[in-house]
N, C-alpha and C. Protein backbone atom coordinates (compact mmCIF):
# COMPACT_ATOMS: atom_id res chain seq x y z
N UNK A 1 -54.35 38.74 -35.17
CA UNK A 1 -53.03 39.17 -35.61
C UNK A 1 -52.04 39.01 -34.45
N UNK A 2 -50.66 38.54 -34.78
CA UNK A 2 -49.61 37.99 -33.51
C UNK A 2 -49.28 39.07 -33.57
N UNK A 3 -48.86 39.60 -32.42
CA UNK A 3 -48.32 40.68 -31.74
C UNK A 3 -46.99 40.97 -32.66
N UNK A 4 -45.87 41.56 -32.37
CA UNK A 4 -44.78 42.37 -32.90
C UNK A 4 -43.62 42.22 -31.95
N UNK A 5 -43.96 42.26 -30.91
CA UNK A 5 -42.73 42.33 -29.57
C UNK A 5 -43.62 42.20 -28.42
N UNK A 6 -42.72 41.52 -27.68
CA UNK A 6 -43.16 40.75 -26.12
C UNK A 6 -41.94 41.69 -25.26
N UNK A 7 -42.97 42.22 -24.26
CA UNK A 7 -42.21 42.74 -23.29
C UNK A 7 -41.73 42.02 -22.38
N UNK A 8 -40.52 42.34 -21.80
CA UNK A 8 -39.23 41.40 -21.54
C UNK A 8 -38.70 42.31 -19.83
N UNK A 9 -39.30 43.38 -19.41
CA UNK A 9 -38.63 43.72 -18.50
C UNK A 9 -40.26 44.93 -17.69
N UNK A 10 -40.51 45.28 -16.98
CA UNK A 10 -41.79 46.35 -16.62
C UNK A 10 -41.54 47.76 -16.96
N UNK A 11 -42.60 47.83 -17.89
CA UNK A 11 -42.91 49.55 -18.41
C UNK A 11 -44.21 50.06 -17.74
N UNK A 12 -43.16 51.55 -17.59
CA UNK A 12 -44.54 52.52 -17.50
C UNK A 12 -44.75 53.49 -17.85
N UNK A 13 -46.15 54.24 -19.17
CA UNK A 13 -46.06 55.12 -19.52
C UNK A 13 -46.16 56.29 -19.18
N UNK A 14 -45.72 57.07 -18.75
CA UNK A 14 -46.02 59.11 -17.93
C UNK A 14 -46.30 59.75 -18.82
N UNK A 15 -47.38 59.09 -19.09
CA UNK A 15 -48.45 60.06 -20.17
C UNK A 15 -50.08 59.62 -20.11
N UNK A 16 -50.89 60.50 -20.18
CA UNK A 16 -52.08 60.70 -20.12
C UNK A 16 -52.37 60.40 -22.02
N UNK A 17 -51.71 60.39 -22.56
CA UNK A 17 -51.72 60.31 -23.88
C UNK A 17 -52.41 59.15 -24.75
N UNK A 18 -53.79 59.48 -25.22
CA UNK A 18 -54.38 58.19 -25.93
C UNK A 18 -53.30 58.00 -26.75
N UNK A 19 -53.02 58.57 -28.15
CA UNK A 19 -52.17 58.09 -28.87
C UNK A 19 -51.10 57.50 -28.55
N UNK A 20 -50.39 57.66 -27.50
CA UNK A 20 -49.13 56.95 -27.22
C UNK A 20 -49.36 55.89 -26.69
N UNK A 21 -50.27 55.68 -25.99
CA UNK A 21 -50.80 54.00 -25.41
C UNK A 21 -51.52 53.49 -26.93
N UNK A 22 -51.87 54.05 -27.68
CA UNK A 22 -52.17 53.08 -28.81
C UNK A 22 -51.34 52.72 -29.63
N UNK A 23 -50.08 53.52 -29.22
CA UNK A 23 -48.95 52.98 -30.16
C UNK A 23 -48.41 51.98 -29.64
N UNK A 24 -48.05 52.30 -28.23
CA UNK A 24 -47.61 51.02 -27.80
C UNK A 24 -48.31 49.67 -27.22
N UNK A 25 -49.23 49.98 -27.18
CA UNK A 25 -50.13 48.63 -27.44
C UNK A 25 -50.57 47.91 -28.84
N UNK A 26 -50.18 48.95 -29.72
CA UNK A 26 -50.44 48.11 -31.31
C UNK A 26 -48.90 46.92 -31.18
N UNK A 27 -47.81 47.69 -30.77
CA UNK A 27 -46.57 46.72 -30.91
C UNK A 27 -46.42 45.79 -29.97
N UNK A 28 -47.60 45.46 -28.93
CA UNK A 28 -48.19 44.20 -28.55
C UNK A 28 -47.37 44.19 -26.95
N UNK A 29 -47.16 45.59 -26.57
CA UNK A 29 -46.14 45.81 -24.98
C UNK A 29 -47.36 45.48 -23.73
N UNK A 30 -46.80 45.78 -22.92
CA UNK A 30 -47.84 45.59 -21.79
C UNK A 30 -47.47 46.63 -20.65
N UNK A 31 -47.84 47.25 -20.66
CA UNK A 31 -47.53 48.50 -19.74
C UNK A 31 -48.17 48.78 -18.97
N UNK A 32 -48.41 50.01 -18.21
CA UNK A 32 -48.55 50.94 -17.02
C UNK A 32 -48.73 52.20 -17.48
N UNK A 33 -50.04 52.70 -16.92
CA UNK A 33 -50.12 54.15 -17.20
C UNK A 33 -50.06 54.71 -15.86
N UNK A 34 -49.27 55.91 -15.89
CA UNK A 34 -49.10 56.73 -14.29
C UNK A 34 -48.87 58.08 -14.69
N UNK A 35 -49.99 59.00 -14.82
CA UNK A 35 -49.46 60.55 -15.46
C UNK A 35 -48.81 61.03 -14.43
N UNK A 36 -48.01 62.16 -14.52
CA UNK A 36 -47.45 62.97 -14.12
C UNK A 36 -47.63 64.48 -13.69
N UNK A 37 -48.10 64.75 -13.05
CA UNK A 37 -48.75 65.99 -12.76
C UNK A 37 -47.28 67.33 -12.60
N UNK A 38 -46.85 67.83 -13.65
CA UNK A 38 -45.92 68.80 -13.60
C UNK A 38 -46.65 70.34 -14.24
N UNK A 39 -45.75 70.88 -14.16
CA UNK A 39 -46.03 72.52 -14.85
C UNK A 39 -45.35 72.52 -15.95
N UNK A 40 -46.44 72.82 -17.13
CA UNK A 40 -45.78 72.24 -18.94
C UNK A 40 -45.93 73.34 -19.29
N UNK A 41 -45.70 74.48 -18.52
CA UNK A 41 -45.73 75.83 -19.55
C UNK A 41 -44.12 76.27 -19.47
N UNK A 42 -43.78 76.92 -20.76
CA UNK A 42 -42.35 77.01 -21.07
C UNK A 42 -41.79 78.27 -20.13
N UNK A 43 -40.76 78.05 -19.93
CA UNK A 43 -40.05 79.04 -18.96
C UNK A 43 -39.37 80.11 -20.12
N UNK A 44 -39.11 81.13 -19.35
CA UNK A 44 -38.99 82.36 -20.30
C UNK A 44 -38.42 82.58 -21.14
N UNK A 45 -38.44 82.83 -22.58
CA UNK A 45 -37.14 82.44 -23.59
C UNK A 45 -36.88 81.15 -23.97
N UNK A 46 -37.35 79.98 -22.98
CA UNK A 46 -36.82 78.71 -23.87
C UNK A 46 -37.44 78.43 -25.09
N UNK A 47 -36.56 77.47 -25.70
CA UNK A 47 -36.74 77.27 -26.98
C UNK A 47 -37.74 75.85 -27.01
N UNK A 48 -38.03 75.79 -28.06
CA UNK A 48 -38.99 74.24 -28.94
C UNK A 48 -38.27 73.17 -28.10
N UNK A 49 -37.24 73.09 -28.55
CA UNK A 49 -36.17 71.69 -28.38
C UNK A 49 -36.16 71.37 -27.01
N UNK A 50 -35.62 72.79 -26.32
CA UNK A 50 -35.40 71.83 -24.81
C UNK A 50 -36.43 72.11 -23.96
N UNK A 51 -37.00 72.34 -24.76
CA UNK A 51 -38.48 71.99 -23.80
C UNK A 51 -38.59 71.37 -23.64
N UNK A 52 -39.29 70.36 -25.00
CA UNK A 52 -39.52 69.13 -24.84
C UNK A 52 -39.04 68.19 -24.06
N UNK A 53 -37.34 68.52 -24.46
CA UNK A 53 -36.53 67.33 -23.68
C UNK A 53 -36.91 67.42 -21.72
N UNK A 54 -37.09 68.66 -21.62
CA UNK A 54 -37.11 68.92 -20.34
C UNK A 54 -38.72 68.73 -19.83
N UNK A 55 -39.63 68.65 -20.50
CA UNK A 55 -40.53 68.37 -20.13
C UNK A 55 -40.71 66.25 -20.27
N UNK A 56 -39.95 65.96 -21.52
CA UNK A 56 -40.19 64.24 -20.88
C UNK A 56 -39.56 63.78 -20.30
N UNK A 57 -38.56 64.36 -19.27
CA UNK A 57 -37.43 64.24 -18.43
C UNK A 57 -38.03 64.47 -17.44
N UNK A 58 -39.05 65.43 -17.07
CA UNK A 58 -39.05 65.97 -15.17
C UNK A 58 -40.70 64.97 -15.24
N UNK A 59 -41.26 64.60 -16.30
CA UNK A 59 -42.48 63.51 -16.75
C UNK A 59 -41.88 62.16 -15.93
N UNK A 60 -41.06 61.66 -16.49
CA UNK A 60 -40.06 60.51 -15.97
C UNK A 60 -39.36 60.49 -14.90
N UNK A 61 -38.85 61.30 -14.54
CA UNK A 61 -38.22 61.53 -13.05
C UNK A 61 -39.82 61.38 -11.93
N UNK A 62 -40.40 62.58 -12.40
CA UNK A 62 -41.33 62.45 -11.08
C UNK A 62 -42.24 60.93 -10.95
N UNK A 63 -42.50 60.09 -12.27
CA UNK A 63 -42.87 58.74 -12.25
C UNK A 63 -42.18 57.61 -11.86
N UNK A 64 -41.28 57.87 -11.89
CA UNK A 64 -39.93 56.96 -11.36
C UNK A 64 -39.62 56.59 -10.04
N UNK A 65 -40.08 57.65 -9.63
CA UNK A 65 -39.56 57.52 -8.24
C UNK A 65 -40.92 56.14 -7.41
N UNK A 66 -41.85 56.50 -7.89
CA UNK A 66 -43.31 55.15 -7.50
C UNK A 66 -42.80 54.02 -8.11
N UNK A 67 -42.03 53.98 -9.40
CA UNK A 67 -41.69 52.53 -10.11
C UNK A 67 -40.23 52.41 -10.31
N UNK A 68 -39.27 51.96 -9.06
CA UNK A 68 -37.79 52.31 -9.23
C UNK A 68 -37.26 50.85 -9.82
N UNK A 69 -38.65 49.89 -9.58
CA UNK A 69 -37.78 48.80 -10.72
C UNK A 69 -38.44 48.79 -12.13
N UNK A 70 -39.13 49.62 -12.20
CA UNK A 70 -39.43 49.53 -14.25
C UNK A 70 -38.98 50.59 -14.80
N UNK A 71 -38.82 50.17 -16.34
CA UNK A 71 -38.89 51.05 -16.86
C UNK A 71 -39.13 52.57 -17.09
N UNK A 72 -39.59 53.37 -17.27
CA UNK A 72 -40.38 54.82 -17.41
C UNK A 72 -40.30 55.59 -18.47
N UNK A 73 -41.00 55.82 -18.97
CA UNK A 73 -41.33 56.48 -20.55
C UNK A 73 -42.04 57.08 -20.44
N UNK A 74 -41.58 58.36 -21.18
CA UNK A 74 -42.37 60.06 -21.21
C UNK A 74 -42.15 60.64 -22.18
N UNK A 75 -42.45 61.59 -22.70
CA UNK A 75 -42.24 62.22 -23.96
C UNK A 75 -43.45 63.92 -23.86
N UNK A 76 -42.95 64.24 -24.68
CA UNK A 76 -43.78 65.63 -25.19
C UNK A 76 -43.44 65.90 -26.55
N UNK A 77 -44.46 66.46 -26.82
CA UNK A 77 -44.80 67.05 -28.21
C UNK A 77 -45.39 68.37 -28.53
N UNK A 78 -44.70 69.44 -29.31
CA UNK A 78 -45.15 70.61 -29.74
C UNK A 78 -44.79 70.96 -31.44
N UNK A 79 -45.75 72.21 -31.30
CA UNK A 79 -46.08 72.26 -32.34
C UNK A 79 -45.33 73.76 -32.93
N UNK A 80 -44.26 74.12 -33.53
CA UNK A 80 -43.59 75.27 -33.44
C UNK A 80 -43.58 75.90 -35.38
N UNK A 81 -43.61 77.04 -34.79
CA UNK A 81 -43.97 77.95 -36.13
C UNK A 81 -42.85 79.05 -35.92
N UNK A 82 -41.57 78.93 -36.24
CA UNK A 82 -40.59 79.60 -36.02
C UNK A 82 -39.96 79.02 -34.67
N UNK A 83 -39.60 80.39 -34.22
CA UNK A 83 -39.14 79.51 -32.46
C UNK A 83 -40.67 79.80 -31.46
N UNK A 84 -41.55 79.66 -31.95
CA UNK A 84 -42.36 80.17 -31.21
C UNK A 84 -43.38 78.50 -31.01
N UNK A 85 -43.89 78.61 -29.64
CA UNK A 85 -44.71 77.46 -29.14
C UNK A 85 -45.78 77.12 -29.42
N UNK A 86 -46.84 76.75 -30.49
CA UNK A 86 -48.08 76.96 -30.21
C UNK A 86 -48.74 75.70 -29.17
N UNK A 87 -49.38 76.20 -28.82
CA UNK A 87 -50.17 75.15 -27.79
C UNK A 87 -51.40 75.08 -27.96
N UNK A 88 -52.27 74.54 -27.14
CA UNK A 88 -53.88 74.28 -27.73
C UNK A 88 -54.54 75.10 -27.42
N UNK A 89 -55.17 75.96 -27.86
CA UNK A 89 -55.60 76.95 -28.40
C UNK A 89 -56.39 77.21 -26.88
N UNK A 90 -56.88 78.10 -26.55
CA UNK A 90 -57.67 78.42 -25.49
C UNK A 90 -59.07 78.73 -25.86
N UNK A 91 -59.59 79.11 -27.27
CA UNK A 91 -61.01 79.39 -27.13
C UNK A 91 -60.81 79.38 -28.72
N UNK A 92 -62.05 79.08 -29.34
CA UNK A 92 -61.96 78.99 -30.92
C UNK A 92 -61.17 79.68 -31.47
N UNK A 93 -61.61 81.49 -31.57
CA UNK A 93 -61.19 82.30 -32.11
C UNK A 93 -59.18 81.98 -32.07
N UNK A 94 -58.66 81.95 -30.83
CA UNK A 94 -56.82 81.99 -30.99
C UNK A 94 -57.35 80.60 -31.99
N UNK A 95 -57.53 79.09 -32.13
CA UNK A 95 -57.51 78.22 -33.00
C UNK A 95 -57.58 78.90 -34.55
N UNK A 96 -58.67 79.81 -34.90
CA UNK A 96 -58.51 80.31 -35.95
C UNK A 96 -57.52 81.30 -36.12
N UNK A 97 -57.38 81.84 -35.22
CA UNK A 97 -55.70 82.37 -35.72
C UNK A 97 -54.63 81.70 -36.13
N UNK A 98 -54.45 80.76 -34.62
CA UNK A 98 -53.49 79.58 -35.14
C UNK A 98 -53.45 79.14 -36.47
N UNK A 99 -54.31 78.46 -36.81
CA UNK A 99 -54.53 77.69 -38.46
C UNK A 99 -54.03 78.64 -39.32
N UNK A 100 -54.52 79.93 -38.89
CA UNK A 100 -54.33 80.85 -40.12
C UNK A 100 -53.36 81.37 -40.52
N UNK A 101 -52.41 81.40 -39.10
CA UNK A 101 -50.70 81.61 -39.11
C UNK A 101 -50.26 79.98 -39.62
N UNK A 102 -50.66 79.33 -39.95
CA UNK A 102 -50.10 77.93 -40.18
C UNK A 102 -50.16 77.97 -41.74
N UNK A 103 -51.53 78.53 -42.20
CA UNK A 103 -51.77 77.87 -43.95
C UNK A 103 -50.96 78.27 -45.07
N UNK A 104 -50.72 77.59 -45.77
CA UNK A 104 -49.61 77.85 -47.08
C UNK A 104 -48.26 78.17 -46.29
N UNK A 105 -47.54 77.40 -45.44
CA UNK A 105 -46.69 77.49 -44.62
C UNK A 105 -46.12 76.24 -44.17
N UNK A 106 -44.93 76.16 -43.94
CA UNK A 106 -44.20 74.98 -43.31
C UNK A 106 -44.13 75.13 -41.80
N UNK A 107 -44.01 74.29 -40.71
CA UNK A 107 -43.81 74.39 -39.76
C UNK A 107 -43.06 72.77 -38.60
N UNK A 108 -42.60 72.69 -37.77
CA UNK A 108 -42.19 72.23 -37.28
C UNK A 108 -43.00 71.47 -36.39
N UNK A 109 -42.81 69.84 -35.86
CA UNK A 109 -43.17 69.51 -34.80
C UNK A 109 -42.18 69.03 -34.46
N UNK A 110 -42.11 69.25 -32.82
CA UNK A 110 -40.73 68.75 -32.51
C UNK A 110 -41.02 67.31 -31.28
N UNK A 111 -40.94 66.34 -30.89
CA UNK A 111 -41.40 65.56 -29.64
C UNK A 111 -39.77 65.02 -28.78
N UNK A 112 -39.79 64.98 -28.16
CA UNK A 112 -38.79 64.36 -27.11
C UNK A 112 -39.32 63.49 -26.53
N UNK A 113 -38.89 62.14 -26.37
CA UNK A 113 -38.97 61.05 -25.20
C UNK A 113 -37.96 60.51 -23.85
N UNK A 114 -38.15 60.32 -23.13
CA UNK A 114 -37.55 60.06 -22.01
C UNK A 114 -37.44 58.32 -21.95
N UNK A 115 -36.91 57.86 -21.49
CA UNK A 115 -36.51 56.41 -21.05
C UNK A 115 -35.74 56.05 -19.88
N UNK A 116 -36.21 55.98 -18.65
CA UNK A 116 -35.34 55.73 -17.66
C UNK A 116 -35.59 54.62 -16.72
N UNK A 117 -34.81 54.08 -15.83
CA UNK A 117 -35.29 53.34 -15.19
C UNK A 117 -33.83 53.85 -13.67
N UNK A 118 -34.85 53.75 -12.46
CA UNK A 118 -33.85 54.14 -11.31
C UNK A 118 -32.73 53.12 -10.66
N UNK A 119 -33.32 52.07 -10.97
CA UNK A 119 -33.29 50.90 -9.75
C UNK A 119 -31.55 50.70 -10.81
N UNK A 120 -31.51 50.73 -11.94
CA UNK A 120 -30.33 50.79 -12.76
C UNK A 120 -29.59 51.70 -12.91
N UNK A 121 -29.74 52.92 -12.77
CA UNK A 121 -29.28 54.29 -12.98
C UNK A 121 -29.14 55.28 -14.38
N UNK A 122 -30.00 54.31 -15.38
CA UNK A 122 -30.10 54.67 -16.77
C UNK A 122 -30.82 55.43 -17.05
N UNK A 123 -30.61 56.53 -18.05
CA UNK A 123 -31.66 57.54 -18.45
C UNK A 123 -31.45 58.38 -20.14
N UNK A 124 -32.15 57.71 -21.10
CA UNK A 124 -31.83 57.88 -22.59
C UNK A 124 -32.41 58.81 -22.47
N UNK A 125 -32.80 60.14 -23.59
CA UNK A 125 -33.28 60.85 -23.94
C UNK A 125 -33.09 61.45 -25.14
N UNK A 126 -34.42 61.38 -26.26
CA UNK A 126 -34.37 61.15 -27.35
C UNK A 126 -34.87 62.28 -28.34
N UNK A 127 -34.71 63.19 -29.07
CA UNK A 127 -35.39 64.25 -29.37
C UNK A 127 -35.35 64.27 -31.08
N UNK A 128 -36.76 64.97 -31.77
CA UNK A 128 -37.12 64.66 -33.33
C UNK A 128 -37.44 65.81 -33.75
N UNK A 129 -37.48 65.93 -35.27
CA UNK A 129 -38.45 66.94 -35.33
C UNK A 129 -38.70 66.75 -37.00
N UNK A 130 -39.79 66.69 -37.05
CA UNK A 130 -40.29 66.93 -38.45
C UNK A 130 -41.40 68.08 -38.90
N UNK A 131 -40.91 68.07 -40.15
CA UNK A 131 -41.22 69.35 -40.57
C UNK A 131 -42.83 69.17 -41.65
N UNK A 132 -43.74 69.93 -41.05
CA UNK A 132 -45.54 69.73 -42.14
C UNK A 132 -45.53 70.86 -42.76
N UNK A 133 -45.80 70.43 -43.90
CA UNK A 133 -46.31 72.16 -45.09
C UNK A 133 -48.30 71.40 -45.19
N UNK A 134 -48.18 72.87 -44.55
CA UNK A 134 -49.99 73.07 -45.27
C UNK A 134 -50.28 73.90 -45.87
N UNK A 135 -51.27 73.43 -46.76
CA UNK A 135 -52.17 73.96 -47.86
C UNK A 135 -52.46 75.03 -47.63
N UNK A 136 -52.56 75.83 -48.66
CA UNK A 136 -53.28 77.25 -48.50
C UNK A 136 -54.73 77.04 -48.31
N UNK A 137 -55.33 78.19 -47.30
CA UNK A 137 -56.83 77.24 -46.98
C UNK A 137 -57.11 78.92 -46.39
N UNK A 138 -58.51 79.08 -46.51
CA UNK A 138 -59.22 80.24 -46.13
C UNK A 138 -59.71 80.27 -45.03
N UNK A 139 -60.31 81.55 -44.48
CA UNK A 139 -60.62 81.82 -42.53
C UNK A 139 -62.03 80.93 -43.36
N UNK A 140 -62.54 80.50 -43.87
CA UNK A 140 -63.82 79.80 -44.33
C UNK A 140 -63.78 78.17 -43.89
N UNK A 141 -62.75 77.71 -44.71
CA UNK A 141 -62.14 76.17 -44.10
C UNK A 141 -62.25 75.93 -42.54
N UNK A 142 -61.25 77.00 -42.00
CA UNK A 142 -60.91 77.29 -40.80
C UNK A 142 -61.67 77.00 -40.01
N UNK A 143 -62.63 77.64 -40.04
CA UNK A 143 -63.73 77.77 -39.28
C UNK A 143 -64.61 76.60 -39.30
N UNK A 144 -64.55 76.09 -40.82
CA UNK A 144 -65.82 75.11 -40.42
C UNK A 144 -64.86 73.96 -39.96
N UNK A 145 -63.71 73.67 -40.13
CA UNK A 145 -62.59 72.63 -39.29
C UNK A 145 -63.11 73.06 -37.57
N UNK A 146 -62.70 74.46 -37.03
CA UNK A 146 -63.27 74.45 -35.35
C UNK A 146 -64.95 73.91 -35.25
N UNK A 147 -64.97 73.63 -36.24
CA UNK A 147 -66.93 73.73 -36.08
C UNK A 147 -66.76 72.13 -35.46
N UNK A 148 -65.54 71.09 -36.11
CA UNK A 148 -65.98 69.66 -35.79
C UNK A 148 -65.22 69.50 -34.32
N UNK A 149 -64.93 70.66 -33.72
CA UNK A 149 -64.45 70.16 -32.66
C UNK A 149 -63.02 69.81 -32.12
N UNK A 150 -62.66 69.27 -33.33
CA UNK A 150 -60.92 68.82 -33.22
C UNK A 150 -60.41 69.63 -32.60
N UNK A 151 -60.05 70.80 -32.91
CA UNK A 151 -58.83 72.09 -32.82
C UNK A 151 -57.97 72.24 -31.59
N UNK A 152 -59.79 72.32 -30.79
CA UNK A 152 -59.63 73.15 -29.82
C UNK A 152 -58.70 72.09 -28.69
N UNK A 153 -58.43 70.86 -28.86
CA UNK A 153 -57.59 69.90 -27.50
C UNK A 153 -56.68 69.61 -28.38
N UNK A 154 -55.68 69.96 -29.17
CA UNK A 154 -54.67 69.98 -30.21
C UNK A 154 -53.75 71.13 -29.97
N UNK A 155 -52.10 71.11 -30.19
CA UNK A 155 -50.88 71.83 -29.77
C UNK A 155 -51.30 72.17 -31.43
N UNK A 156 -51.28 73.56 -31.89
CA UNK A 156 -51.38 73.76 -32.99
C UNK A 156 -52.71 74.10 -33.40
N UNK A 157 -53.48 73.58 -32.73
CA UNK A 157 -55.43 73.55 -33.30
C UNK A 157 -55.34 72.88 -34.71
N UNK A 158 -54.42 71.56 -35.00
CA UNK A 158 -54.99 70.56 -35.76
C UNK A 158 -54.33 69.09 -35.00
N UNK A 159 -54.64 68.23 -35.71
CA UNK A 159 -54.55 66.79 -35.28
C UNK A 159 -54.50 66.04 -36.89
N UNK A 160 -53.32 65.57 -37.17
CA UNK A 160 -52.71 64.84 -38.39
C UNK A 160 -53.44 64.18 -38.32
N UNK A 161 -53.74 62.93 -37.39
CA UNK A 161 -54.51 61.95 -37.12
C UNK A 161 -56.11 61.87 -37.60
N UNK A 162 -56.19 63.07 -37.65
CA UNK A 162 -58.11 63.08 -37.67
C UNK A 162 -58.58 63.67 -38.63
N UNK A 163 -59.28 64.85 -38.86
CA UNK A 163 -59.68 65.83 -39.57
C UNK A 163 -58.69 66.51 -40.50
N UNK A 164 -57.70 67.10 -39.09
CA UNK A 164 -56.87 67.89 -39.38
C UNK A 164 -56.18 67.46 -40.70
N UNK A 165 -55.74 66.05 -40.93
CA UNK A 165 -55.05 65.71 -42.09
C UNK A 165 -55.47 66.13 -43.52
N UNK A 166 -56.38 66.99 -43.48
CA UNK A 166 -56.93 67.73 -44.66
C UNK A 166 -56.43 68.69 -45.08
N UNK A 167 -55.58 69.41 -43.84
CA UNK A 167 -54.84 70.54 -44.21
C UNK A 167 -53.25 70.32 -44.84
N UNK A 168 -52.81 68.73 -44.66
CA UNK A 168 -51.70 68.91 -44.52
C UNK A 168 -51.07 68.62 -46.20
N UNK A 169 -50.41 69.10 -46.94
CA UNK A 169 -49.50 68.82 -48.43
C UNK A 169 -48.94 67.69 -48.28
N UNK A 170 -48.00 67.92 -47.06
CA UNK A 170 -46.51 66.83 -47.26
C UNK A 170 -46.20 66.72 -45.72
N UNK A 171 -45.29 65.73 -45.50
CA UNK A 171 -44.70 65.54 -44.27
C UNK A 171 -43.64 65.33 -44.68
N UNK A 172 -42.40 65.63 -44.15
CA UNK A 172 -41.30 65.54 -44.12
C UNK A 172 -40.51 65.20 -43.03
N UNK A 173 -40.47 63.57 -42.69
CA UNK A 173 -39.40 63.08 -41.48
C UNK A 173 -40.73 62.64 -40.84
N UNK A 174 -40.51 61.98 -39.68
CA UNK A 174 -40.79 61.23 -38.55
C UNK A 174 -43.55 61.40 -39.08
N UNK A 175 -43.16 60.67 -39.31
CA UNK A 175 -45.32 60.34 -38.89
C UNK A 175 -45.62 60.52 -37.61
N UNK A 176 -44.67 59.46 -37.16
CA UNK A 176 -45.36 59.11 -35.91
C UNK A 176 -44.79 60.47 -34.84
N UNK A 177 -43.69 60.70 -35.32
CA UNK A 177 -42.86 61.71 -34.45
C UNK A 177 -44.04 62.56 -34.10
N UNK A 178 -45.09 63.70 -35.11
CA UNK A 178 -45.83 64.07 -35.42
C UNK A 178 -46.99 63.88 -34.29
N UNK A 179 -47.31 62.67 -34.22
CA UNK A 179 -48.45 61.87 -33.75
C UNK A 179 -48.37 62.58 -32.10
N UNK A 180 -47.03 61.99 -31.80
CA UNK A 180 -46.45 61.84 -30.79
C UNK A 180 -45.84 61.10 -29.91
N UNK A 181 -45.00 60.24 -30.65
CA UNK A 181 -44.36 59.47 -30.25
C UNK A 181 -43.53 58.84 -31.44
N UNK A 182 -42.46 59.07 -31.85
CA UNK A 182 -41.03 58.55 -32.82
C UNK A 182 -41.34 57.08 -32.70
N UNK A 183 -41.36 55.97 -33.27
CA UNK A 183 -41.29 55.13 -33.31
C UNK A 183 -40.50 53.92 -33.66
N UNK A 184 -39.67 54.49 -34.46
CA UNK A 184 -39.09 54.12 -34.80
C UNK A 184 -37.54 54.22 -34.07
N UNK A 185 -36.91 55.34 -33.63
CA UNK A 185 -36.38 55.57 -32.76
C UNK A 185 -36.43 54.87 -31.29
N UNK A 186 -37.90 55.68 -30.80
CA UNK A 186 -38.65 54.38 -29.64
C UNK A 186 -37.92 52.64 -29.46
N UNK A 187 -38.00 52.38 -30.26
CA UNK A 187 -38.03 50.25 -30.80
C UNK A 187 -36.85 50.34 -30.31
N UNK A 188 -35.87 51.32 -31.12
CA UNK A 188 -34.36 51.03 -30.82
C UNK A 188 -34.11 50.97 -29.63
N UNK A 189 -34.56 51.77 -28.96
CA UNK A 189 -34.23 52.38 -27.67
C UNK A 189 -34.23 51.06 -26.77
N UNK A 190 -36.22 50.72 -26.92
CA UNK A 190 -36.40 49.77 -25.96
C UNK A 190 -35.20 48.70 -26.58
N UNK A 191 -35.09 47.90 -27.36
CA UNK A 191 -34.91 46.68 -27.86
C UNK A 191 -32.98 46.83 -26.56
N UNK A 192 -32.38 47.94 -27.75
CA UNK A 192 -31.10 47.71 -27.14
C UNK A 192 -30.96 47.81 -25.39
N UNK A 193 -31.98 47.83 -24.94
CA UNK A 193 -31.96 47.72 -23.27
C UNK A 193 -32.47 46.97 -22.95
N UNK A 194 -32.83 45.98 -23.72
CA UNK A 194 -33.87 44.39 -23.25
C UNK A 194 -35.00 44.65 -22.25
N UNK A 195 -35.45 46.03 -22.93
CA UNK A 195 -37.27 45.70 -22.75
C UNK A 195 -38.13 45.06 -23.82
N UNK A 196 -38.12 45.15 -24.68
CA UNK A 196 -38.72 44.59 -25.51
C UNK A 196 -38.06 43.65 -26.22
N UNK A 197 -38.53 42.87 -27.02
CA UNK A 197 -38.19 41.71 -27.89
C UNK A 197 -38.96 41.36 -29.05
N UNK A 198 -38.55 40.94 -30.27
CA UNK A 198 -39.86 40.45 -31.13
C UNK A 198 -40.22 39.49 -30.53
N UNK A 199 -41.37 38.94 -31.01
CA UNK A 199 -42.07 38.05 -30.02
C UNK A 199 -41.96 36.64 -30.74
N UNK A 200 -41.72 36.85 -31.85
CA UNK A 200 -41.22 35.30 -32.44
C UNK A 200 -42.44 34.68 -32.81
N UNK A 201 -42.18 33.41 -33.83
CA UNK A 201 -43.52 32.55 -33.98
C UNK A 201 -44.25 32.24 -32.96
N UNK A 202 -45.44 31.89 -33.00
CA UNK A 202 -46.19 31.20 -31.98
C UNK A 202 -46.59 32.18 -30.39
């Protein structure tokens, strides 16, 4: 299968993130992985939104500075049930809480991406949020869902992607947003800054 887009300028991703390197390697980029070693726990009172933004911002800044002529791309993703954060669960039992504050309920994921590059002085920053209703589902489900393992390395204690998609009714707005990483948004971003390109016949 021919690729989708030919990268046109040097990227690098500031993420440890399988899914996000499989996204952008399905659209045929060629990148750089360089995590970012920051402190991702929310400061007191902040909200969903600028977290995120502020967490794929200080992701990108601190990667940037090793790659001041590429690109840099970062992002975060959470999982919010009111204004409140959930994160990945620390030991089964909070996972079965989690789920259980989740079922027959709508809730929010919100992700932010970063895009910068130094050597230019540019710095986009991009923020989503779509909204999952899940199924009404019993501490019975629950439980045998932590039994396969998923939960417990998941913002939320599920994963759309895997198992978890058993719980979910409907999605409303962004898949990939979800996943963790907007994609659609993403394309724009790169394209109108001539990193990327379709890659054309042949």
């Amino acid at each position: 299968m021919s690729p989708l887009f030919r990268s046109c300028q040097p990227l690098v991703l500031a993420s440890a993130s399988p899914r996000r390197r499989e996204y952008l390697a399905a659209l045929g980029l060629d990148f750089q992985v360089a995590t970012a070693e920051i402190d991702e726990r929310p400061r007191p009172g902040e909200l969903p939104e600028p977290f995120v933004r502020r967490m794929a911002v200080e992701k990108v800044r601190l990667v940037a500075k090793s790659f001041p002529e590429s690109w840099v791309l970062g992002g975060d993703t959470v999982v919010c049930l009111d204004d409140a954060i959930l994160g990945k669960p620390r030991h089964g039992e909070e996972a079965v809480a989690m789920l259980l504050s989740l079922a027959g309920r709508s809730h929010l994921v919100r992700s932010a991406f970063c895009l910068a590059s130094s050597s230019r002085g540019e710095e986009v920053i991009c923020s989503l949020a779509s909204r999952v209703h899940f199924t009404p589902f019993s501490e019975e489900l629950a439980r045998a869902y932590l039994a396969t393992g998923e939960p417990l390395d998941k913002a939320g204690a599920y994963g759309i992607q895997g198992v978890g998609a058993m719980l979910v009714a409907a999605v409303e707005g962004s898949y990939t947003n979800i996943v963790g990483l907007p994609l659609a948004e993403l394309v724009v971003v790169l394209r109108d800054r001539g990193v990327i390109a379709l890659a054309g016949p042949g």
